[in-house]
C-alpha atoms as a PDB file:
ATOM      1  CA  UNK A   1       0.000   0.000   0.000  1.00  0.00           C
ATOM      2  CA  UNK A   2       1.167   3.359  -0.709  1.00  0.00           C
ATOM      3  CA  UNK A   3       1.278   6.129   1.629  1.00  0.00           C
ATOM      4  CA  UNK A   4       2.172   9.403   0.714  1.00  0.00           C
ATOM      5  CA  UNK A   5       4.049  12.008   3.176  1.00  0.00           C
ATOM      6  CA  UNK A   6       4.290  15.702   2.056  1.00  0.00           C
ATOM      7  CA  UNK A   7       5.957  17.766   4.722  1.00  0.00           C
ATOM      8  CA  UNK A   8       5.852  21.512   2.952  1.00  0.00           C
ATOM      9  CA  UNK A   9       8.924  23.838   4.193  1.00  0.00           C
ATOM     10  CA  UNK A  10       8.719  27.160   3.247  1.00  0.00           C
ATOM     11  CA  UNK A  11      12.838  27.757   3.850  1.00  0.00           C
ATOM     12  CA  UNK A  12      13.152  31.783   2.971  1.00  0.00           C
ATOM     13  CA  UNK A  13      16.414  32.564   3.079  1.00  0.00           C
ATOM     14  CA  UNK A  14      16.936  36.254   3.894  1.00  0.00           C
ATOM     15  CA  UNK A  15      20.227  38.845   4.254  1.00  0.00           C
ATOM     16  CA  UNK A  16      21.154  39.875   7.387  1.00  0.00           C
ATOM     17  CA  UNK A  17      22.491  43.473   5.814  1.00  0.00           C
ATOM     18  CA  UNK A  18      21.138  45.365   3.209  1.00  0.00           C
ATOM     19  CA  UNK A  19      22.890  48.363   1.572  1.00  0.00           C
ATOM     20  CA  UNK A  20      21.504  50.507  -1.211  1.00  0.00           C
ATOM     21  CA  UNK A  21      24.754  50.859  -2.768  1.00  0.00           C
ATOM     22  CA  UNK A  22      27.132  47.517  -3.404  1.00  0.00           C
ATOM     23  CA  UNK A  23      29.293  47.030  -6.586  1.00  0.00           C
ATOM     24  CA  UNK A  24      30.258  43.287  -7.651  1.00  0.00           C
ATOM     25  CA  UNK A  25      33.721  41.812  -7.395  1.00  0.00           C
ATOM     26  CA  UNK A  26      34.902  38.935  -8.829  1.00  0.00           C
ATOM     27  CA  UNK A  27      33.934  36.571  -6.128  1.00  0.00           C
ATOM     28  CA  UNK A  28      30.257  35.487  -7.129  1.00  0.00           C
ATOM     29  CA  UNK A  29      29.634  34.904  -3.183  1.00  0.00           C
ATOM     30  CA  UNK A  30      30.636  38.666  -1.874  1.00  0.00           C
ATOM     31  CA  UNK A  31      30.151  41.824  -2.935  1.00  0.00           C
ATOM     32  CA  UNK A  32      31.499  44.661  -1.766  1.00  0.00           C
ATOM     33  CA  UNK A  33      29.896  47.464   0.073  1.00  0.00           C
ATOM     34  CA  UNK A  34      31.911  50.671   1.093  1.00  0.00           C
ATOM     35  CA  UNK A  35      34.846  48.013   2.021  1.00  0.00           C
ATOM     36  CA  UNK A  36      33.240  45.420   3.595  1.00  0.00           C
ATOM     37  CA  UNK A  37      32.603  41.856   2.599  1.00  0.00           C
ATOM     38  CA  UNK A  38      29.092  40.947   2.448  1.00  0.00           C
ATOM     39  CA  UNK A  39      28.078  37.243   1.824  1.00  0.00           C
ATOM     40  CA  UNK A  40      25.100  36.850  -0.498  1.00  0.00           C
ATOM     41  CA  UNK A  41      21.941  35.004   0.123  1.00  0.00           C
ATOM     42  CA  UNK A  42      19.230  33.657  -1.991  1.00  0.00           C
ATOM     43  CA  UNK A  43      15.744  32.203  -1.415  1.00  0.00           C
ATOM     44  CA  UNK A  44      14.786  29.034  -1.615  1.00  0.00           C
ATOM     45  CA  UNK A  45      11.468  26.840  -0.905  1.00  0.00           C
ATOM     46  CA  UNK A  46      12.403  22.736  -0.596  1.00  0.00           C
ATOM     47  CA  UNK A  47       8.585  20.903  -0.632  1.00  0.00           C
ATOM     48  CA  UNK A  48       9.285  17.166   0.817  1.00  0.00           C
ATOM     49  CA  UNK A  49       7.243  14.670  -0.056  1.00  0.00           C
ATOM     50  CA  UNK A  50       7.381  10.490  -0.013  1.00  0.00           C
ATOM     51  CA  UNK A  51       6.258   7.640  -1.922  1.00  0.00           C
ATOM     52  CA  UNK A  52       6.935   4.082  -0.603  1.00  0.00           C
ATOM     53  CA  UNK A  53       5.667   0.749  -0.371  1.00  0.00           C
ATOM     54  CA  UNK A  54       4.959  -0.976   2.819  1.00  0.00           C
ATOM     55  CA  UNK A  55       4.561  -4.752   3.110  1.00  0.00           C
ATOM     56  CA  UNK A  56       2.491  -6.254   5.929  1.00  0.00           C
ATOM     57  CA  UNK A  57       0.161  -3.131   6.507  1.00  0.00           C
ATOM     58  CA  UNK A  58       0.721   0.789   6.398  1.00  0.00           C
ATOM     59  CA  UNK A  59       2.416   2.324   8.558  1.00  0.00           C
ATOM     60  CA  UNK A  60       1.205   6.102   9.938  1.00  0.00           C
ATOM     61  CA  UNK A  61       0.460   8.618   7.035  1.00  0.00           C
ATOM     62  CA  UNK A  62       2.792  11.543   7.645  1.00  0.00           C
ATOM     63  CA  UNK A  63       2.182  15.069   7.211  1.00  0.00           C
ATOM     64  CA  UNK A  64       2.762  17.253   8.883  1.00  0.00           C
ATOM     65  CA  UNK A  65      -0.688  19.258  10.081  1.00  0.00           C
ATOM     66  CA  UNK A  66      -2.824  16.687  12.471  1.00  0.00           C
ATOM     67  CA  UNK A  67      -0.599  13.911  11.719  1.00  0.00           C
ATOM     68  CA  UNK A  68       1.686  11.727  14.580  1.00  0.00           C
ATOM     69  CA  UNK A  69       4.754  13.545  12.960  1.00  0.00           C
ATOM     70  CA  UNK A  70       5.984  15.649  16.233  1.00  0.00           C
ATOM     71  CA  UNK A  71       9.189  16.656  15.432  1.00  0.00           C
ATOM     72  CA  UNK A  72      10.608  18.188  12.555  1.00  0.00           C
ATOM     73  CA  UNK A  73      14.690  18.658  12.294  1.00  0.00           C
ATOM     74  CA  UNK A  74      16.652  20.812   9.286  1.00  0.00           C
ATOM     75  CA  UNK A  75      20.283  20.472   9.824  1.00  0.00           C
ATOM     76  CA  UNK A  76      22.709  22.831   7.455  1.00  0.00           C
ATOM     77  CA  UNK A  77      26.623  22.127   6.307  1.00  0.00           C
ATOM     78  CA  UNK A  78      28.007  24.062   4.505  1.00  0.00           C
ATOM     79  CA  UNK A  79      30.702  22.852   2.191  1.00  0.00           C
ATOM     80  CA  UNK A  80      33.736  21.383   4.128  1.00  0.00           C
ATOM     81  CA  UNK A  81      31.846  22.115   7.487  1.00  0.00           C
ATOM     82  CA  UNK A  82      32.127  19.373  10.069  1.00  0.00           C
ATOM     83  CA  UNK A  83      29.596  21.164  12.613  1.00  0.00           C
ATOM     84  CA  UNK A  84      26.170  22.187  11.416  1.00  0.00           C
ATOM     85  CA  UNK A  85      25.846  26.786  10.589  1.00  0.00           C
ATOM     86  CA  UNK A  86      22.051  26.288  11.464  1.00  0.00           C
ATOM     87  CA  UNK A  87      20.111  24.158  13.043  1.00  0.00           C
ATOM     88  CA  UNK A  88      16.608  23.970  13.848  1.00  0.00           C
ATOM     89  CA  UNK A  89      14.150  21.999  15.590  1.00  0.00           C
ATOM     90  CA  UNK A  90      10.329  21.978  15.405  1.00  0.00           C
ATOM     91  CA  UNK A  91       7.658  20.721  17.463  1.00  0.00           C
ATOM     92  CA  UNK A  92       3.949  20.103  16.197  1.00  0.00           C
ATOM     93  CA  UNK A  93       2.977  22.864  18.943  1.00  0.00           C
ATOM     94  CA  UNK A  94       4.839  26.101  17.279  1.00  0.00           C
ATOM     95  CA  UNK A  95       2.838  28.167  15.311  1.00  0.00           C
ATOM     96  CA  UNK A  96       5.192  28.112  12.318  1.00  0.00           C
ATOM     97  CA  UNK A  97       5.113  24.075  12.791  1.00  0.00           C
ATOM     98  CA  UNK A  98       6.494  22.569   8.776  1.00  0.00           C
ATOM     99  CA  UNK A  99       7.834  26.040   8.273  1.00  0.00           C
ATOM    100  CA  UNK A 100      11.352  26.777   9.492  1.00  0.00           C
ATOM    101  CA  UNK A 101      13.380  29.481   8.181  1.00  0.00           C
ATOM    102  CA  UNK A 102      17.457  29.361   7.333  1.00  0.00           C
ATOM    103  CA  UNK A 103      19.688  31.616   6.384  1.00  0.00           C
ATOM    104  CA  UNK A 104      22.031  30.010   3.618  1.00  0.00           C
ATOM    105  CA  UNK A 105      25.084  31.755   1.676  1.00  0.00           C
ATOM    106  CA  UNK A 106      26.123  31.254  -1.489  1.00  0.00           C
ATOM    107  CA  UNK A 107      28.144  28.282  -1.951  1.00  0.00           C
ATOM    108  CA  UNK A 108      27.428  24.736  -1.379  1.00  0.00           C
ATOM    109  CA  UNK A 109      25.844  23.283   1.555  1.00  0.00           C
ATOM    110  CA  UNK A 110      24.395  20.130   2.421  1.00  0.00           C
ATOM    111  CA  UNK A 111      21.147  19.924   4.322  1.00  0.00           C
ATOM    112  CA  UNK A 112      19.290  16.942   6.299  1.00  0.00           C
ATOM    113  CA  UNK A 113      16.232  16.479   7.067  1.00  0.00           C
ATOM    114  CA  UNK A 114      14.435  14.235   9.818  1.00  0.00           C
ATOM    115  CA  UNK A 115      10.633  14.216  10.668  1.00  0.00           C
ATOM    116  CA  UNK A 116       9.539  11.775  13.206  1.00  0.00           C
ATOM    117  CA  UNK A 117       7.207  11.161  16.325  1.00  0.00           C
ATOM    118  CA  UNK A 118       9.732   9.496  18.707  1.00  0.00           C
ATOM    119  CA  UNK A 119       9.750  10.200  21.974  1.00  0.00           C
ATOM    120  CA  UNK A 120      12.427  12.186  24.143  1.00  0.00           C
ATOM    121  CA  UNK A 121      14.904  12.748  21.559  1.00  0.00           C
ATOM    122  CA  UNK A 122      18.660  13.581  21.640  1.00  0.00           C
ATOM    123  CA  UNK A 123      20.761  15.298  19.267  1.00  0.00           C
ATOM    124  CA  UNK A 124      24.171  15.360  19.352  1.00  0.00           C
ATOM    125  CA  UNK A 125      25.614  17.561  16.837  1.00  0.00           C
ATOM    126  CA  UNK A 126      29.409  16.402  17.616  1.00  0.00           C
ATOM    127  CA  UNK A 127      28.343  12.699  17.455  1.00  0.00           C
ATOM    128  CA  UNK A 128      26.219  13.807  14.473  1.00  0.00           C
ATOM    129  CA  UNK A 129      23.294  11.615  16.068  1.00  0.00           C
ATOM    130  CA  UNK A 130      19.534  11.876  16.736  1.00  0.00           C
ATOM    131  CA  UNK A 131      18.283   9.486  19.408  1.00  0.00           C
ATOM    132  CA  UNK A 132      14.874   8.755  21.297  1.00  0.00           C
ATOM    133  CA  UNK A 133      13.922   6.802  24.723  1.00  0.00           C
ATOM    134  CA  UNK A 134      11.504   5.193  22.037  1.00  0.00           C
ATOM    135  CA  UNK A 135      11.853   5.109  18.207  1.00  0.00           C
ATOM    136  CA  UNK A 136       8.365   5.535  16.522  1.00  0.00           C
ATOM    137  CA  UNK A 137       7.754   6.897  12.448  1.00  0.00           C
ATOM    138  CA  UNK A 138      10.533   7.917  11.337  1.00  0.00           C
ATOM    139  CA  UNK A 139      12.129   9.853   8.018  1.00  0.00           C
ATOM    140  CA  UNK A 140      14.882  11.005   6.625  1.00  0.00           C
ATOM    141  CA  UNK A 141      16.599  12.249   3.507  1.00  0.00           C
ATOM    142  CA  UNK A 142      19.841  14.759   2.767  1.00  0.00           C
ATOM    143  CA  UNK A 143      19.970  17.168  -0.087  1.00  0.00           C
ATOM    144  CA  UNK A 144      22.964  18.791  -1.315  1.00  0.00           C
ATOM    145  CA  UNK A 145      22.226  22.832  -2.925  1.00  0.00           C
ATOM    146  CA  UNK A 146      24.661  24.654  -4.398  1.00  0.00           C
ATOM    147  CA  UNK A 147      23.337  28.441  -3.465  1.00  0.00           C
ATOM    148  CA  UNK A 148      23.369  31.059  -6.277  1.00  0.00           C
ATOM    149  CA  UNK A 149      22.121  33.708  -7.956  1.00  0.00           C
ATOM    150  CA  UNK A 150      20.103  31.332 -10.183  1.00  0.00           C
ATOM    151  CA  UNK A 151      18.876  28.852  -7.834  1.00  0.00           C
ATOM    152  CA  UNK A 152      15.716  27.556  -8.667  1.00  0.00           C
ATOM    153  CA  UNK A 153      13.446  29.025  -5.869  1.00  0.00           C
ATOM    154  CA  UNK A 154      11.104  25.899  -5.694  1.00  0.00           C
ATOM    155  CA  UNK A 155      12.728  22.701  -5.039  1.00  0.00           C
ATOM    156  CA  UNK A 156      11.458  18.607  -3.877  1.00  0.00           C
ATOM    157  CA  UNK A 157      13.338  16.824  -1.556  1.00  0.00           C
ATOM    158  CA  UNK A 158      11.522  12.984  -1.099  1.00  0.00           C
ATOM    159  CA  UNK A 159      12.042  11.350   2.652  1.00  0.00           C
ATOM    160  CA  UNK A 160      11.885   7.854   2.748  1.00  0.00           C
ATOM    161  CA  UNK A 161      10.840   6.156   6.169  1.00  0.00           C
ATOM    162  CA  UNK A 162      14.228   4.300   8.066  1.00  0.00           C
ATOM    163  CA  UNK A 163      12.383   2.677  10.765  1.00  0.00           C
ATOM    164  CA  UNK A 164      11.370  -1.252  11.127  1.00  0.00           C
ATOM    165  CA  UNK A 165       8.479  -2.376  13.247  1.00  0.00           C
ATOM    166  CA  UNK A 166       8.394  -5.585  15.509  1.00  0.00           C
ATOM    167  CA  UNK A 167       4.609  -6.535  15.758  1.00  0.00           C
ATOM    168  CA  UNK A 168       3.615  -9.238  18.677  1.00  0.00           C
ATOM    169  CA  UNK A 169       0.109 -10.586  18.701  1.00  0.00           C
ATOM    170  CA  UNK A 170      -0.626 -12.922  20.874  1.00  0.00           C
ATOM    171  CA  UNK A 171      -3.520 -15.292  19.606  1.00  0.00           C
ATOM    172  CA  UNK A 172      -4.842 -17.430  23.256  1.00  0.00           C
ATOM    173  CA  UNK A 173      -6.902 -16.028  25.292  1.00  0.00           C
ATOM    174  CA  UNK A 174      -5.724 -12.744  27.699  1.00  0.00           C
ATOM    175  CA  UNK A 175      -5.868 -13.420  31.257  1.00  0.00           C
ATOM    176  CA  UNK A 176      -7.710 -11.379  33.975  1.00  0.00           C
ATOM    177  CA  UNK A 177      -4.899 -11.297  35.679  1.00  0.00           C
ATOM    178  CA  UNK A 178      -2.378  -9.469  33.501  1.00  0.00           C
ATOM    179  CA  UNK A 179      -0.928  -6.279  34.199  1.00  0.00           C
ATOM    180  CA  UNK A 180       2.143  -6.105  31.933  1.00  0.00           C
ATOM    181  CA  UNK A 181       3.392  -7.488  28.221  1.00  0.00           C
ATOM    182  CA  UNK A 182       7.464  -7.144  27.941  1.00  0.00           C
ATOM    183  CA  UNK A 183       9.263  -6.981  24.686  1.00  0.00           C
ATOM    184  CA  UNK A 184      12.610  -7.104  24.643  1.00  0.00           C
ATOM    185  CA  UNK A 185      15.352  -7.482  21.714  1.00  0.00           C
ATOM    186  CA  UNK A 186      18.716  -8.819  22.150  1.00  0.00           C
ATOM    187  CA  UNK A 187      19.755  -6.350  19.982  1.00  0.00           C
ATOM    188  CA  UNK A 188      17.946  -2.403  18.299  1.00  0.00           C
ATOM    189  CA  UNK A 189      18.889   0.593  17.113  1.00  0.00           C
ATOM    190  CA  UNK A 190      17.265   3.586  19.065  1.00  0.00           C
ATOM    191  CA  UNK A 191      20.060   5.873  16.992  1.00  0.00           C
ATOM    192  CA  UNK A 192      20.639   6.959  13.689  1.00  0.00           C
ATOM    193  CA  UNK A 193      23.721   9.254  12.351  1.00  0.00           C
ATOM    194  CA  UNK A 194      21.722  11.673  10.525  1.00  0.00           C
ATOM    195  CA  UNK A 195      24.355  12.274   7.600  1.00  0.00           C
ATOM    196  CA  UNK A 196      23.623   8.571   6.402  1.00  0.00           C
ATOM    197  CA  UNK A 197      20.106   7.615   7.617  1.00  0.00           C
ATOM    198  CA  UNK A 198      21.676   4.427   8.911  1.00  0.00           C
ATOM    199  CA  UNK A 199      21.728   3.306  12.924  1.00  0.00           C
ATOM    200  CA  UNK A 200      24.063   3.525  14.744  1.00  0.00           C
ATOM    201  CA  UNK A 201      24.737   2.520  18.607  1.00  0.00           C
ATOM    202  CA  UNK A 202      23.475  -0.856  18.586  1.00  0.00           C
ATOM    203  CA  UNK A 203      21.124  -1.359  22.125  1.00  0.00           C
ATOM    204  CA  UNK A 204      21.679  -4.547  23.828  1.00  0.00           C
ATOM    205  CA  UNK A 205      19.632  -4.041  27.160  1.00  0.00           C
ATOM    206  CA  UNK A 206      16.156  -2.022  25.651  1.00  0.00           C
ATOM    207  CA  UNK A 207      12.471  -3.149  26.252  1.00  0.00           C
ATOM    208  CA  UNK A 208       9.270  -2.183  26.177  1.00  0.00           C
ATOM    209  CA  UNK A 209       6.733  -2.958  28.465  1.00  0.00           C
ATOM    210  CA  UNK A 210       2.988  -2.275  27.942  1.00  0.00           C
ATOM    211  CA  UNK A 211       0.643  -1.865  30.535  1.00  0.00           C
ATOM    212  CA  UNK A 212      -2.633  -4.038  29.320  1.00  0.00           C
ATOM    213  CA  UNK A 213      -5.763  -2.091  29.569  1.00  0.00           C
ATOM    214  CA  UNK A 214      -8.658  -4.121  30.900  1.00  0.00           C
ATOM    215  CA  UNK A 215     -10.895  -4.376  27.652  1.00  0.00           C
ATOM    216  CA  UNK A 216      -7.947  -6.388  26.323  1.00  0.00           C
ATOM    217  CA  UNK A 217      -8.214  -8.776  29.363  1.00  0.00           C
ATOM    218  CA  UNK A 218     -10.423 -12.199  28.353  1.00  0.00           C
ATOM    219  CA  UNK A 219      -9.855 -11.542  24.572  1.00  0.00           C
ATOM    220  CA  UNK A 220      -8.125 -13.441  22.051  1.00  0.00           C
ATOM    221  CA  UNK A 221      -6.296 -12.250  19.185  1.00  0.00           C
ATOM    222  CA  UNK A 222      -7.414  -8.621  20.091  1.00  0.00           C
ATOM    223  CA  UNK A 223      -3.771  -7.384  21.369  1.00  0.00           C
ATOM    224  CA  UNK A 224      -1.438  -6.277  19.345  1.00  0.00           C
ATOM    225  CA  UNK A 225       2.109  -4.547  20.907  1.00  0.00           C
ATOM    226  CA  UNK A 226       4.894  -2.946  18.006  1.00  0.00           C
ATOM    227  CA  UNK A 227       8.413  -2.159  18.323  1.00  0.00           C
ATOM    228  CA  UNK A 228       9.711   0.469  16.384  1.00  0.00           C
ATOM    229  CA  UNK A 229      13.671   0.745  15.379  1.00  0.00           C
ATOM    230  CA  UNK A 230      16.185   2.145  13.116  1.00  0.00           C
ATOM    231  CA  UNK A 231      17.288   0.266  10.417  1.00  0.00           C
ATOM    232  CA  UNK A 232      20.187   0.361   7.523  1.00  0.00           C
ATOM    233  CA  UNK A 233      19.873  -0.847   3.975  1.00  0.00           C
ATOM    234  CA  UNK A 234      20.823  -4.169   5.256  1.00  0.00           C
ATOM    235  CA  UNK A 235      18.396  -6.004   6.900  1.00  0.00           C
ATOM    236  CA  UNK A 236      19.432  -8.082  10.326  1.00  0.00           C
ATOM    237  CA  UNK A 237      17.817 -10.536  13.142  1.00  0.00           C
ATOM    238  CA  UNK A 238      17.248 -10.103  16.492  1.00  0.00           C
ATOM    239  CA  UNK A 239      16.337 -12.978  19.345  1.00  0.00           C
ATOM    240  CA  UNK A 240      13.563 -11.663  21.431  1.00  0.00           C
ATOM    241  CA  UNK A 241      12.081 -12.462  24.803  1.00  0.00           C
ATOM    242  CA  UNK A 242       8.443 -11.757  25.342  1.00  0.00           C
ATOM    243  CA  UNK A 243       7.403 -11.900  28.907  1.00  0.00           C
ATOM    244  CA  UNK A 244       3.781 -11.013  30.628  1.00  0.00           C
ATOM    245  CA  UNK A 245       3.211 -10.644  34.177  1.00  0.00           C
ATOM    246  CA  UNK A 246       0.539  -9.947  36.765  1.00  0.00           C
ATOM    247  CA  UNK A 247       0.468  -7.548  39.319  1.00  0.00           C
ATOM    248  CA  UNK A 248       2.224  -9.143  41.778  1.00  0.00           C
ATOM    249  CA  UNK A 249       5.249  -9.344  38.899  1.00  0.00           C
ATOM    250  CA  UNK A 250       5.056 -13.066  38.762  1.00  0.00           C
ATOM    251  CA  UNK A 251       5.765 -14.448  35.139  1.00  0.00           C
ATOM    252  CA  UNK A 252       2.786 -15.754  33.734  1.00  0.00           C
ATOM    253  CA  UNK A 253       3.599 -16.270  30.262  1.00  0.00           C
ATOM    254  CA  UNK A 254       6.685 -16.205  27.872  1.00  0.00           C
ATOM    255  CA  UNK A 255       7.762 -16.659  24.689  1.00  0.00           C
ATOM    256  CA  UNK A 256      11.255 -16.527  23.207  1.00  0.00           C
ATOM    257  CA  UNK A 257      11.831 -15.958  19.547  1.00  0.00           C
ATOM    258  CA  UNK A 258      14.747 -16.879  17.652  1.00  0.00           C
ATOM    259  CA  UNK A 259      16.624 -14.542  15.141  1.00  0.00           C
ATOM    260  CA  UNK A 260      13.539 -12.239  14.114  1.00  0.00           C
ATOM    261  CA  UNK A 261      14.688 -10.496  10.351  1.00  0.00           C
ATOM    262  CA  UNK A 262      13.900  -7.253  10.492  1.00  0.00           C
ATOM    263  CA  UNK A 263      13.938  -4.426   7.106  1.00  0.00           C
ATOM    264  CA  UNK A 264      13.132  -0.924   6.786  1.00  0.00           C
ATOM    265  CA  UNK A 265      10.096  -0.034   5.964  1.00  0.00           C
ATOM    266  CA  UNK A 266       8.377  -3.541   6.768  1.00  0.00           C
ATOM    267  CA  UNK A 267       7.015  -5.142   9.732  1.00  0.00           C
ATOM    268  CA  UNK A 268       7.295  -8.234  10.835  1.00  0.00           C
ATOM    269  CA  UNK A 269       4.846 -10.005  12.781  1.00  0.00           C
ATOM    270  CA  UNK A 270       4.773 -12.841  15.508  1.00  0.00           C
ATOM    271  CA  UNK A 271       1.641 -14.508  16.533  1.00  0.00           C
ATOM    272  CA  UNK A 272       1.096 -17.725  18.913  1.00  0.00           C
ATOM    273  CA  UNK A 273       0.266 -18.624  21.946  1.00  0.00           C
ATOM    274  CA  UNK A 274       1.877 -16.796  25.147  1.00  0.00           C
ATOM    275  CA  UNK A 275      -0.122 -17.985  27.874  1.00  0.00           C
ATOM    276  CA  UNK A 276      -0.550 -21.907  27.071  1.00  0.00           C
ATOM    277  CA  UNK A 277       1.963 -24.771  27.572  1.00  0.00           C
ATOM    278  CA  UNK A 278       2.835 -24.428  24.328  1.00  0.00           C
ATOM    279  CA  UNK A 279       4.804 -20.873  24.476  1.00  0.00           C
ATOM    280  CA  UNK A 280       5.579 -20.301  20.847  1.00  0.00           C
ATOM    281  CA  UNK A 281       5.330 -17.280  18.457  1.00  0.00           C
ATOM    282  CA  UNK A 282       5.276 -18.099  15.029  1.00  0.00           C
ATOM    283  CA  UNK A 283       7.016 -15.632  11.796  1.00  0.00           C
ATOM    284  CA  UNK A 284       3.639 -14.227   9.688  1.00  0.00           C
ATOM    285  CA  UNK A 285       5.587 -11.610   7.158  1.00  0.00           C
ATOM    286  CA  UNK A 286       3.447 -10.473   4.025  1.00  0.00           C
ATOM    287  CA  UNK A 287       6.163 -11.062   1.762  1.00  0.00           C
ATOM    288  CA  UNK A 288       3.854 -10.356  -1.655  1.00  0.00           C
ATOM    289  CA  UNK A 289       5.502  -8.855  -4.354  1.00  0.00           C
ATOM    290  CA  UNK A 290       4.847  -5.293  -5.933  1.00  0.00           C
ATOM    291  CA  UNK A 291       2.676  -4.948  -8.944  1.00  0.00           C
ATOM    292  CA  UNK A 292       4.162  -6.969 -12.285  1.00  0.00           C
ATOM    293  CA  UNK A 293       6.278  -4.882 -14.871  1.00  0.00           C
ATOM    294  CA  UNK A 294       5.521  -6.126 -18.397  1.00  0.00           C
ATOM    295  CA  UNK A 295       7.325  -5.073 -21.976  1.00  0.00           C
ATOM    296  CA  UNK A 296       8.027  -6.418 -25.621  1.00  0.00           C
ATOM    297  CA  UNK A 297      11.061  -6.789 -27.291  1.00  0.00           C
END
């Protein structure tokens, strides 16, 4: 199924100085007014947008008004920078939410940009890194401009999601007695390095643990708990422990599963019994291809 994420960023790029009288030089980034050296700016607007395909079901539709995107991140180099000249960070509660504004000179720069709905994020500009206690939606793409006079003023930029999803569903009946379902990887990236889009930072001791709400209690087949992570171009496996307790914290059912493979952009889903004698979760992944291509010759 395709989803479609269009993220519009209106980046104006303005001049910090303005004189009324400047003369050219030969350096197509300055000019030169009454001595000094001013740099030269230029506007541009960069429209993201996203097409994918996800197997197994669709994942959140992003955009960014009343969507689950929360955070929005542009990130500027300049060419031959190694730290970031702007950065800027927006939250789904500013008013100019999906509209940041930069300030680029002539020249070449290379910008990334992240949109996601994780939740306490880090970023780490020396470590070039963005982190989150818990990964959720998650995109990412980097564009390189080179700045001029005759920059178009309306570019795309397309963000394609880096996440993977872990889905557990367990199909016996829930007990009355549950209070918590654990989830918890051997291995998962809660870290990306934001000039590649890959992970990075590989977690060995993370979990989740979801507190079951009582409608889900004496159903079967009803509950369904995800785990969201980065993920590189490569796919990999994780083992994974899934543990439910009561309220006293006494185990009263488990599962282990065995080398789970995980992608980008796909989810793959267990489903089994948890509570039975018969503790097993079993691999369901929609593996169907994409529409067939047909020619001549």
């Amino acid at each position: 199924m395709k989803n479609l994420m269009t993220l519009a960023f209106a980046v104006a790029i303005t001049t910090a100085l303005v004189f009324t009288s400047c003369s050219t030089d030969n350096d197509p980034a300055f000019s030169a007014c009454d001595g000094f050296a001013v740099i030269k700016t230029t506007s541009v607007t960069f429209a993201l947008d996203g097409d994918w395909q996800a197997n197994d079901e669709a994942f959140t539709r992003a955009a960014v008004a009343g969507s689950a995107i929360t955070d929005v991140w542009v990130l500027d180099y300049p060419d031959g920078a190694t730290q970031p000249s702007a950065v800027i960070h927006q939250t789904s509660a500013d008013g100019d939410f999906g509209a940041p504004t930069l300030s680029l000179s002539y020249g070449e720069h290379t910008l990334y940009f992240i949109a996601s709905s994780g939740d306490n994020p880090v970023l780490n500009t020396n470590a070039h890194t963005l982190g989150f206690g818990a990964v959720r939606d998650t995109f990412w793409e980097s564009v390189n401009v080179n700045v001029a006079s005759g920059t178009a003023a309306n570019q795309s930029v397309t963000m394609n999601r880096i996440v993977t999803k872990l889905a557990i569903q367990p199909t016996d009946e829930i007990p009355a007695n549950i209070n918590t379902i654990t989830i918890a990887p051997a291995t998962w990236y809660l870290t990306m390095d934001y000039l590649t889009g890959l992970p990075t930072a590989a977690s060995t001791d993370y979990s989740r643990t979801m507190t079951i709400p009582d409608n889900y209690k004496g159903t079967a087949g009803t509950l369904k708990i995800n785990l969201l992570g980065f993920c590189g171009t490569s796919d990999f496996t994780a083992n994974v422990a899934v543990t439910a307790k009561d309220a006293d914290n006494a185990t009263i059912g488990y599962a282990a599963i065995s080398n789970a493979p995980m992608k980008r952009n796909r989810a793959s889903r267990y489903s089994g019994t948890l509570f039975g004698n018969n503790n097993a979760l079993s691999l369901n992944v929609n593996d169907e291809w994409l529409t067939e291509y047909g020619g001549t010759w």
